[in-house]
N, C-alpha and C. Protein backbone atom coordinates (compact mmCIF):
# COMPACT_ATOMS: atom_id res chain seq x y z
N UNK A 1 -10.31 -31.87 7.21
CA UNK A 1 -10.28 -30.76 8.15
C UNK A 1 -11.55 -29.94 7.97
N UNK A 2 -11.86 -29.15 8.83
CA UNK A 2 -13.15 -28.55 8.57
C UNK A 2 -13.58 -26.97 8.69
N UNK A 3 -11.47 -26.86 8.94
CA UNK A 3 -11.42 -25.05 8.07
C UNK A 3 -9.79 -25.27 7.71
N UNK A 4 -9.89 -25.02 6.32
CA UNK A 4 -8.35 -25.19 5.21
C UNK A 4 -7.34 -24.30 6.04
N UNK A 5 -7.95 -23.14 5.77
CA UNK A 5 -6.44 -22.10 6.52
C UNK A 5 -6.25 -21.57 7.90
N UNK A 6 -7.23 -22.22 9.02
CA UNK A 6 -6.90 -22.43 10.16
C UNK A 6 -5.86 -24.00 10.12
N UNK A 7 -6.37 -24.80 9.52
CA UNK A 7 -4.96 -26.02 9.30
C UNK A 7 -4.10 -25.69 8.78
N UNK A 8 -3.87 -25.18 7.91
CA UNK A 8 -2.92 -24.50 6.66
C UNK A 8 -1.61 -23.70 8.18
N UNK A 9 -2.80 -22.54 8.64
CA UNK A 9 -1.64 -21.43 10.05
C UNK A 9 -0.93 -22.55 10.72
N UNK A 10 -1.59 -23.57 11.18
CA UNK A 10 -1.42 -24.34 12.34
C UNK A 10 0.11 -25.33 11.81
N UNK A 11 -0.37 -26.19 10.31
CA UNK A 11 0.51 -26.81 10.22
C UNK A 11 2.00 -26.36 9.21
N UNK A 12 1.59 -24.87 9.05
CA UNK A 12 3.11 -24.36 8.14
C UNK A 12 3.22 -23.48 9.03
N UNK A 13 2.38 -23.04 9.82
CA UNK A 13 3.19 -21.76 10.54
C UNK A 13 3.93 -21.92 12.10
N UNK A 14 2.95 -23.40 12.50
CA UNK A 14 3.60 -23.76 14.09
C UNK A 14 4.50 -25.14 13.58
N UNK A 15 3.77 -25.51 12.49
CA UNK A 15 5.10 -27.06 12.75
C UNK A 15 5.95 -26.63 11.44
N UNK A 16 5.90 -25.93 10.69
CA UNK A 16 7.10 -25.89 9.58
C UNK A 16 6.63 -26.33 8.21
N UNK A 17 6.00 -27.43 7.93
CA UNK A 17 5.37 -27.46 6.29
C UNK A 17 5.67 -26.15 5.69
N UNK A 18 5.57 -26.62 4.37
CA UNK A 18 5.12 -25.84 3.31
C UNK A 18 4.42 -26.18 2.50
N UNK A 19 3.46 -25.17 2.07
CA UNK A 19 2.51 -25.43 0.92
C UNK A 19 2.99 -26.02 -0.87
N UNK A 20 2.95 -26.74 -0.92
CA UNK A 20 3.13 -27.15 -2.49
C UNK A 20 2.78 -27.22 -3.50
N UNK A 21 1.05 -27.39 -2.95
CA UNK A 21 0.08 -27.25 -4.15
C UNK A 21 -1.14 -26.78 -3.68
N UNK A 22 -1.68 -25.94 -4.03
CA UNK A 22 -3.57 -25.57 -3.67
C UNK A 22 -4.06 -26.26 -4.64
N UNK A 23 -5.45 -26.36 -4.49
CA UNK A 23 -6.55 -26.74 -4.71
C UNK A 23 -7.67 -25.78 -4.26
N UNK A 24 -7.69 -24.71 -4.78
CA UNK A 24 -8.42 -23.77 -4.43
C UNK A 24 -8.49 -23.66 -3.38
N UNK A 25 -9.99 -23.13 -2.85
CA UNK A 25 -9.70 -23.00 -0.95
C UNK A 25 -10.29 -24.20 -0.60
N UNK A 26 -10.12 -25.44 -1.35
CA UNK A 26 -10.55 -26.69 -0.96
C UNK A 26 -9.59 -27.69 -0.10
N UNK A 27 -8.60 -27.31 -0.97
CA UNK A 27 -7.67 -28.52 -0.64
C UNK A 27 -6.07 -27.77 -0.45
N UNK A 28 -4.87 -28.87 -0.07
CA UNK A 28 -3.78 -28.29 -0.32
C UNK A 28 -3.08 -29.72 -0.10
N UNK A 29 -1.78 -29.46 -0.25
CA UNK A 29 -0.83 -30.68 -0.39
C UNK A 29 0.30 -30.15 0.58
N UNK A 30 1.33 -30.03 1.54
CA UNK A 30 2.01 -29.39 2.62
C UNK A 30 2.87 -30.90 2.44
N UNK A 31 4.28 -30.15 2.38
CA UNK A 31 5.62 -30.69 2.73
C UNK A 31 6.57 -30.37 3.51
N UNK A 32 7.44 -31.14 3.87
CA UNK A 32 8.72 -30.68 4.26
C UNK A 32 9.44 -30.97 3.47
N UNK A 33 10.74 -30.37 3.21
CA UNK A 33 11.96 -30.33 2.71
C UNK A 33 11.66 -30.82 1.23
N UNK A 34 10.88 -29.95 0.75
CA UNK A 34 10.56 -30.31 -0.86
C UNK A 34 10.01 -31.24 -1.43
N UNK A 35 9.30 -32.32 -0.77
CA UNK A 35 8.86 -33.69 -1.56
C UNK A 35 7.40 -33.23 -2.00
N UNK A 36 6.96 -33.85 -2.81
CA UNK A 36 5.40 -33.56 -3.57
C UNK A 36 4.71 -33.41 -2.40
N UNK A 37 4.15 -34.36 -1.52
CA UNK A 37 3.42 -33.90 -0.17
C UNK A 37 3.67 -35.09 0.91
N UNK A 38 3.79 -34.70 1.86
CA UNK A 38 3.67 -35.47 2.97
C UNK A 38 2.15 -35.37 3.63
N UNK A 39 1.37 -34.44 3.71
CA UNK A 39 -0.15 -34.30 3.87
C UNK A 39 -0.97 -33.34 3.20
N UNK A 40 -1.64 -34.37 2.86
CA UNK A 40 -2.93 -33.47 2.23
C UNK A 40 -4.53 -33.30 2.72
N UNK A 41 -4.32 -31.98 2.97
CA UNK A 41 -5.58 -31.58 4.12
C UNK A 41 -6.34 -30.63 3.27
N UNK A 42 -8.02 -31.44 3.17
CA UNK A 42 -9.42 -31.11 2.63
C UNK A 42 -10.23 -31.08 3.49
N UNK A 43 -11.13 -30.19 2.61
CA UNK A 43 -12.29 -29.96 3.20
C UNK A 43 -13.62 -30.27 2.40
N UNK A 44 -13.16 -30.93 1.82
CA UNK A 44 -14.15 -31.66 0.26
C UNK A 44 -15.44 -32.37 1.24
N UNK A 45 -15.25 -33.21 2.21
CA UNK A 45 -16.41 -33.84 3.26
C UNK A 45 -16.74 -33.22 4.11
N UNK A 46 -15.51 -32.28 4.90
CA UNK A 46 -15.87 -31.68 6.33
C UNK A 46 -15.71 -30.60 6.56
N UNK A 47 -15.74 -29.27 5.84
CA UNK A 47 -15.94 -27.90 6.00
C UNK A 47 -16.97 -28.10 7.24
N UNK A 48 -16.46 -26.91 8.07
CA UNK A 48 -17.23 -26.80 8.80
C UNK A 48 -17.92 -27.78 9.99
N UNK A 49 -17.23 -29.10 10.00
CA UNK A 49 -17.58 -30.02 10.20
C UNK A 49 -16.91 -30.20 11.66
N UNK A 50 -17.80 -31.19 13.06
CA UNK A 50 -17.40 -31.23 14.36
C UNK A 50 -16.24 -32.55 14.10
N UNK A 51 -15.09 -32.53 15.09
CA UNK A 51 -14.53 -33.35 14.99
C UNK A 51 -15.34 -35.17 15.75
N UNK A 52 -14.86 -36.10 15.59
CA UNK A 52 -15.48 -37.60 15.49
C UNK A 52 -15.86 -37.50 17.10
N UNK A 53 -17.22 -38.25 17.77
CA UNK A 53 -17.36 -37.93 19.17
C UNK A 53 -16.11 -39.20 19.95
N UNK A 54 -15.73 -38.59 21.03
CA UNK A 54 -15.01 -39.63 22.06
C UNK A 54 -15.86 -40.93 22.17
N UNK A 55 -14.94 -42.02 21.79
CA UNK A 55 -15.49 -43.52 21.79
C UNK A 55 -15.79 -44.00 20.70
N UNK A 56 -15.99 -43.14 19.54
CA UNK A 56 -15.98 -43.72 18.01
C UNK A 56 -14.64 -44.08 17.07
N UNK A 57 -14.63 -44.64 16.50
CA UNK A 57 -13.63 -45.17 15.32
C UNK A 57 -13.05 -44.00 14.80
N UNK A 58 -11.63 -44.32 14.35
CA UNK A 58 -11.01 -43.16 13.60
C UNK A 58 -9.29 -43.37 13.89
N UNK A 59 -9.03 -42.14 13.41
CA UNK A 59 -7.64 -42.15 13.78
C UNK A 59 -7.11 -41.74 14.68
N UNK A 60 -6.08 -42.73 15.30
CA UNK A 60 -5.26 -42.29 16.93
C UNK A 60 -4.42 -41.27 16.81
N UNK A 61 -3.79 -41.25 16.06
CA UNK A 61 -2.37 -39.65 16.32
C UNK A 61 -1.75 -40.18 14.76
N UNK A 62 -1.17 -39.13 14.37
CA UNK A 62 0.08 -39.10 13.18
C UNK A 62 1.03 -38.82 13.87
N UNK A 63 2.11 -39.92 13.62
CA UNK A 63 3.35 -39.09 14.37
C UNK A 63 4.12 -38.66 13.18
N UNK A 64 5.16 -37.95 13.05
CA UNK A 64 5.76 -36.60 12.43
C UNK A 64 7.18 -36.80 12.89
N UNK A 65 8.18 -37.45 11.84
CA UNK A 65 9.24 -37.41 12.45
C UNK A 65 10.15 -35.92 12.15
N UNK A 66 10.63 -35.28 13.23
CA UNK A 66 11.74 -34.54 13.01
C UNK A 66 13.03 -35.02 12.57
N UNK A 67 14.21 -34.24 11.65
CA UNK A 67 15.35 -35.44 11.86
C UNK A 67 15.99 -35.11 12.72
N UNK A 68 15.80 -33.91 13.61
CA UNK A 68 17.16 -33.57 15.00
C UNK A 68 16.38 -33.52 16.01
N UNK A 69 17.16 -33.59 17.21
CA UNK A 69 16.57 -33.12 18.28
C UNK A 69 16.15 -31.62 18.10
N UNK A 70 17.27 -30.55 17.62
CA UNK A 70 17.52 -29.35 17.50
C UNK A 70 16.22 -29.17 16.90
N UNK A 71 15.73 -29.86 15.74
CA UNK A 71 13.96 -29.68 14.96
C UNK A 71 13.36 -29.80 15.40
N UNK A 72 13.08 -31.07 16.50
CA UNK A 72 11.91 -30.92 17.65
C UNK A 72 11.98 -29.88 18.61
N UNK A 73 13.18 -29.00 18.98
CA UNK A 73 13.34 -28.48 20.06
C UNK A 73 12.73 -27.00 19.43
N UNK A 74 13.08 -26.74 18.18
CA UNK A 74 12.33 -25.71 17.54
C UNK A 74 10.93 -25.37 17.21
N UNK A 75 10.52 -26.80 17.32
CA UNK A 75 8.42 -27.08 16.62
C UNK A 75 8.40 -27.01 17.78
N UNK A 76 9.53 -27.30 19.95
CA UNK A 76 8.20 -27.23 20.83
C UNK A 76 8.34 -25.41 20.88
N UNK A 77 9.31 -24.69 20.57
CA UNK A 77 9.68 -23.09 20.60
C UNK A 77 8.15 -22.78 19.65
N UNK A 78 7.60 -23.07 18.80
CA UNK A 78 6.89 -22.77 18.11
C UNK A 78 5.85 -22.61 18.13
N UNK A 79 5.01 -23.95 19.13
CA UNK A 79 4.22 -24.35 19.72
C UNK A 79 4.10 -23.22 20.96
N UNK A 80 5.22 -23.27 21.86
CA UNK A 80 5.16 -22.09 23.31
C UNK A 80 4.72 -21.07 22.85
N UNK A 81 5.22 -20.59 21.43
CA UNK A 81 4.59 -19.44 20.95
C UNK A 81 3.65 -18.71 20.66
N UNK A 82 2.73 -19.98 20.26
CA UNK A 82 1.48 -19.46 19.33
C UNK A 82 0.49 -20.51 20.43
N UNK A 83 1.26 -20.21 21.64
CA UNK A 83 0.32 -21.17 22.98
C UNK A 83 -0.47 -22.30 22.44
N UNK A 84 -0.07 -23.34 22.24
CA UNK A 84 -0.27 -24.98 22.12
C UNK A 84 -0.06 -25.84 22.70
N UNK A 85 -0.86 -26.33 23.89
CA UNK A 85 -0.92 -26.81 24.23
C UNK A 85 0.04 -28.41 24.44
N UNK A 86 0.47 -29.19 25.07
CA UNK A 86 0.79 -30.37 25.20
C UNK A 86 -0.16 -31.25 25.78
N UNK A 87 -0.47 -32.47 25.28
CA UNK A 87 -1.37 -33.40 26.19
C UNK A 87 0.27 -34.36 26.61
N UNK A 88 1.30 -34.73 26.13
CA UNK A 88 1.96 -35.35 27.06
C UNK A 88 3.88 -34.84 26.14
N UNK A 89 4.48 -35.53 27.08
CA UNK A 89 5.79 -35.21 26.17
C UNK A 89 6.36 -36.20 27.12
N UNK A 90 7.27 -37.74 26.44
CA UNK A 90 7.92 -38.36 26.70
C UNK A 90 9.23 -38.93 25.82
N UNK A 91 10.09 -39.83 26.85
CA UNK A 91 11.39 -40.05 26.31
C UNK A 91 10.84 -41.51 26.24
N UNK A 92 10.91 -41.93 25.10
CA UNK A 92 10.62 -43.25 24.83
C UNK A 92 11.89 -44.40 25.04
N UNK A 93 13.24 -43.68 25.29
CA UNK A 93 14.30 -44.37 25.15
C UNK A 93 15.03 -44.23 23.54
N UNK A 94 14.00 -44.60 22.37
CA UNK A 94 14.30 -45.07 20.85
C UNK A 94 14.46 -43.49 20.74
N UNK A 95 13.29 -42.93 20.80
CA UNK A 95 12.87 -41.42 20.83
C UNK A 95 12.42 -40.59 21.53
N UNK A 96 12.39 -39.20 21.29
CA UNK A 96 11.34 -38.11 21.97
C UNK A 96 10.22 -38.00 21.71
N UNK A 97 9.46 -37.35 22.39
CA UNK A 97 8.30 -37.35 21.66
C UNK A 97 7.13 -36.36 22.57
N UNK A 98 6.48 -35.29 21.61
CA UNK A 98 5.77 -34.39 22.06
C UNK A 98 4.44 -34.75 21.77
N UNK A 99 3.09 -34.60 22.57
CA UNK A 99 1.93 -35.21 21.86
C UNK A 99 0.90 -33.97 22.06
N UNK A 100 0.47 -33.79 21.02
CA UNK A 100 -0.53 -32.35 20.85
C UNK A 100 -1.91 -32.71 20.25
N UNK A 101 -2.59 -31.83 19.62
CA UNK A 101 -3.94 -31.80 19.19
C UNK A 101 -3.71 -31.03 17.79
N UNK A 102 -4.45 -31.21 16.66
CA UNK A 102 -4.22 -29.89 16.40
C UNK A 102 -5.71 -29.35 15.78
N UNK A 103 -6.38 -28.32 15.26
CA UNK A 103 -7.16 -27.35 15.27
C UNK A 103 -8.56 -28.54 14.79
N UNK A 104 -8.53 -29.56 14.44
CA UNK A 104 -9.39 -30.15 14.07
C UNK A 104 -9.51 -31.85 15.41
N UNK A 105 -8.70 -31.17 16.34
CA UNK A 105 -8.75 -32.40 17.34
C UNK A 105 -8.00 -33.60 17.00
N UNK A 106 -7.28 -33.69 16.04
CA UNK A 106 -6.53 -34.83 15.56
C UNK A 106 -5.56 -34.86 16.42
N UNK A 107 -4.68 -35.96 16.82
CA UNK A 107 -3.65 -36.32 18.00
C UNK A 107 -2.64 -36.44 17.02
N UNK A 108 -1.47 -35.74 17.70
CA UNK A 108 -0.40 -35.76 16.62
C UNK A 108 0.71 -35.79 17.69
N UNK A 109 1.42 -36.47 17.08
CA UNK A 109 3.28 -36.76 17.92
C UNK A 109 4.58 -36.29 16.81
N UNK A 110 4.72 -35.30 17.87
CA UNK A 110 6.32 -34.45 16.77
C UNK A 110 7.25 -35.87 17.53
N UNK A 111 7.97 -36.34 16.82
CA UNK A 111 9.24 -36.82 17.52
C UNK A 111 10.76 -36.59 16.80
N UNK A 112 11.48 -37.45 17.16
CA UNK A 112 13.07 -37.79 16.90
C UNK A 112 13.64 -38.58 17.20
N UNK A 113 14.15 -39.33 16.13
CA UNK A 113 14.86 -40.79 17.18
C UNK A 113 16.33 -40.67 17.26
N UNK A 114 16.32 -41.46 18.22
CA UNK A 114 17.75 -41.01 18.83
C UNK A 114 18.81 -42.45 17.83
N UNK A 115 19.84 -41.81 17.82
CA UNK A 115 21.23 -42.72 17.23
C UNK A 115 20.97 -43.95 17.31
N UNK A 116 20.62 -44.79 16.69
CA UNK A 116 20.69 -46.28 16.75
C UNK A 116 21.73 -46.52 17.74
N UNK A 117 22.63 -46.32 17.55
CA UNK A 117 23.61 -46.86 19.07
C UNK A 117 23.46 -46.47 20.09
N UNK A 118 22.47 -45.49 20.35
CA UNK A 118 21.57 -45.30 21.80
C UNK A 118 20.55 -46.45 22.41
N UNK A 119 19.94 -46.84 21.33
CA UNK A 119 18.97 -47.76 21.62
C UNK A 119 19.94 -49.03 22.61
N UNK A 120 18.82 -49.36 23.25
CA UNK A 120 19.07 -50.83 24.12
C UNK A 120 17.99 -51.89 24.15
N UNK A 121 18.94 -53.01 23.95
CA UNK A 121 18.62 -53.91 23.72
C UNK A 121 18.47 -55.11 24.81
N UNK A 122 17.64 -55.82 24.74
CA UNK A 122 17.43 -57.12 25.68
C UNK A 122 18.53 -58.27 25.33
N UNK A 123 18.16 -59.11 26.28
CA UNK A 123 19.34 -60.61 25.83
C UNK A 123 18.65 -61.49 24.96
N UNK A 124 17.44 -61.53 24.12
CA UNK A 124 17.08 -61.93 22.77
C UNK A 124 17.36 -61.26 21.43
N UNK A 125 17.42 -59.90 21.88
CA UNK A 125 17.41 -59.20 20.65
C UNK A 125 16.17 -57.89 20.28
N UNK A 126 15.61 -57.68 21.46
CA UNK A 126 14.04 -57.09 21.60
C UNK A 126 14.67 -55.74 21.69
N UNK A 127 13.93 -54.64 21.27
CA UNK A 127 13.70 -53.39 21.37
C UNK A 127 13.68 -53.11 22.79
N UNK A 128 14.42 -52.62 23.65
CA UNK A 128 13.75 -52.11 24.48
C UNK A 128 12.94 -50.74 24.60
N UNK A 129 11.95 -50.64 25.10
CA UNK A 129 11.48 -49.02 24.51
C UNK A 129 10.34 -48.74 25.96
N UNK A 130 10.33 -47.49 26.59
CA UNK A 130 9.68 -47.41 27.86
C UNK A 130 9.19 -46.01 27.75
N UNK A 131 8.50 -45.68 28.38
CA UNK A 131 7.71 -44.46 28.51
C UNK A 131 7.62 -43.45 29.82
N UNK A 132 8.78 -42.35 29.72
CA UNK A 132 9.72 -41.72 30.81
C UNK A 132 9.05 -40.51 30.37
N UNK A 133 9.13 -39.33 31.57
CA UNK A 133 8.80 -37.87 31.57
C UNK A 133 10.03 -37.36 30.73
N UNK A 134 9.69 -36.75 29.23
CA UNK A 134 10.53 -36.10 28.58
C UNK A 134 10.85 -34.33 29.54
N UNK A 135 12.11 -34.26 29.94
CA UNK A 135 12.68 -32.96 30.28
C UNK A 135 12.15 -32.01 29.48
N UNK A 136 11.40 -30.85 29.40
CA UNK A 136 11.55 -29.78 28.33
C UNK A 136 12.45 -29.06 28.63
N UNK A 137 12.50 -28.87 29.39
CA UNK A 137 13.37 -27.68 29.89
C UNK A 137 14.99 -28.08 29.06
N UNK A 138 15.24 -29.25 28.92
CA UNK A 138 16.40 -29.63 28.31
C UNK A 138 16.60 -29.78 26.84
N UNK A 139 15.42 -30.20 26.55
CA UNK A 139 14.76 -30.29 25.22
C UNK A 139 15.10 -28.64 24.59
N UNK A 140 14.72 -27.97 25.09
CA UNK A 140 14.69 -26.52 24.69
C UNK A 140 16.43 -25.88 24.59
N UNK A 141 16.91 -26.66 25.65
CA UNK A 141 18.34 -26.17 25.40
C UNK A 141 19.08 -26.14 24.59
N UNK A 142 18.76 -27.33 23.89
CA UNK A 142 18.69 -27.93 22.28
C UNK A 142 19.09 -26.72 21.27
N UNK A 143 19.83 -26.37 21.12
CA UNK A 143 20.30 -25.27 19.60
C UNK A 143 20.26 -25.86 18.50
């Protein structure tokens, strides 16, 4: 990342992490629900640094599973809040799924998958899985 506590606001204060470990104002380690870390975001290479230009190599999105709908429906409350943008939000069928940016241009997908006995299946045995306009408005209704 290429400012610690503009990532730090972004990813404990709009998506929920928590901090676990610093590393001075270099580094940090951010979890959910208590595990050592689920990401660890430095600035050891890229303080200050522009994100990768369009058309070069790198990484496509992290997706981020929520375990409820009710958790995604809270990170998009969170997001409306602190005005964040959406580049898309779909119902995959398996899952939901919200797709954002966050302060360093990285593509990130909050999702949730739905009940295994939701899923549908083909007459081999295949996943079916499709890419539908996720409702927010319903999403949000979500308690």
């Amino acid at each position: 990342v290429s400012n610690l506590e503009r990532s730090l606001e972004f990813y404990c204060g709009v998506l929920g992490f928590e901090i676990t470990q610093r590393y001075g104002k270099q580094a940090a380690f951010i979890s959910a629900g208590g595990y050592h870390h689920h990401i660890g975001l430095n600035t050891w290479e890229s303080e200050g640094g522009n994100p990768p230009a369009p058309g070069t190599t790198g990484l496509y999105h992290v997706a981020i599973l929520y375990p409820s709908r009710a958790e995604l429906a809270n990170a998009l409350r969170r997001l409306i809040k602190n005005n964040i943008p959406l580049e898309g939000a779909a119902d995959h069928g398996v899952s939901e799924a919200l797709y954002l940016r966050d302060p360093d241009n990285n593509g990130l997908e909050l999702y949730w998958d739905k009940p295994k006995e939701q899923w549908s299946f083909d007459g081999e045995g295949n996943l079916n899985m499709y890419t539908h306009r996720l409702n927010l408005e319903n999403l949000l209704s979500e308690k």
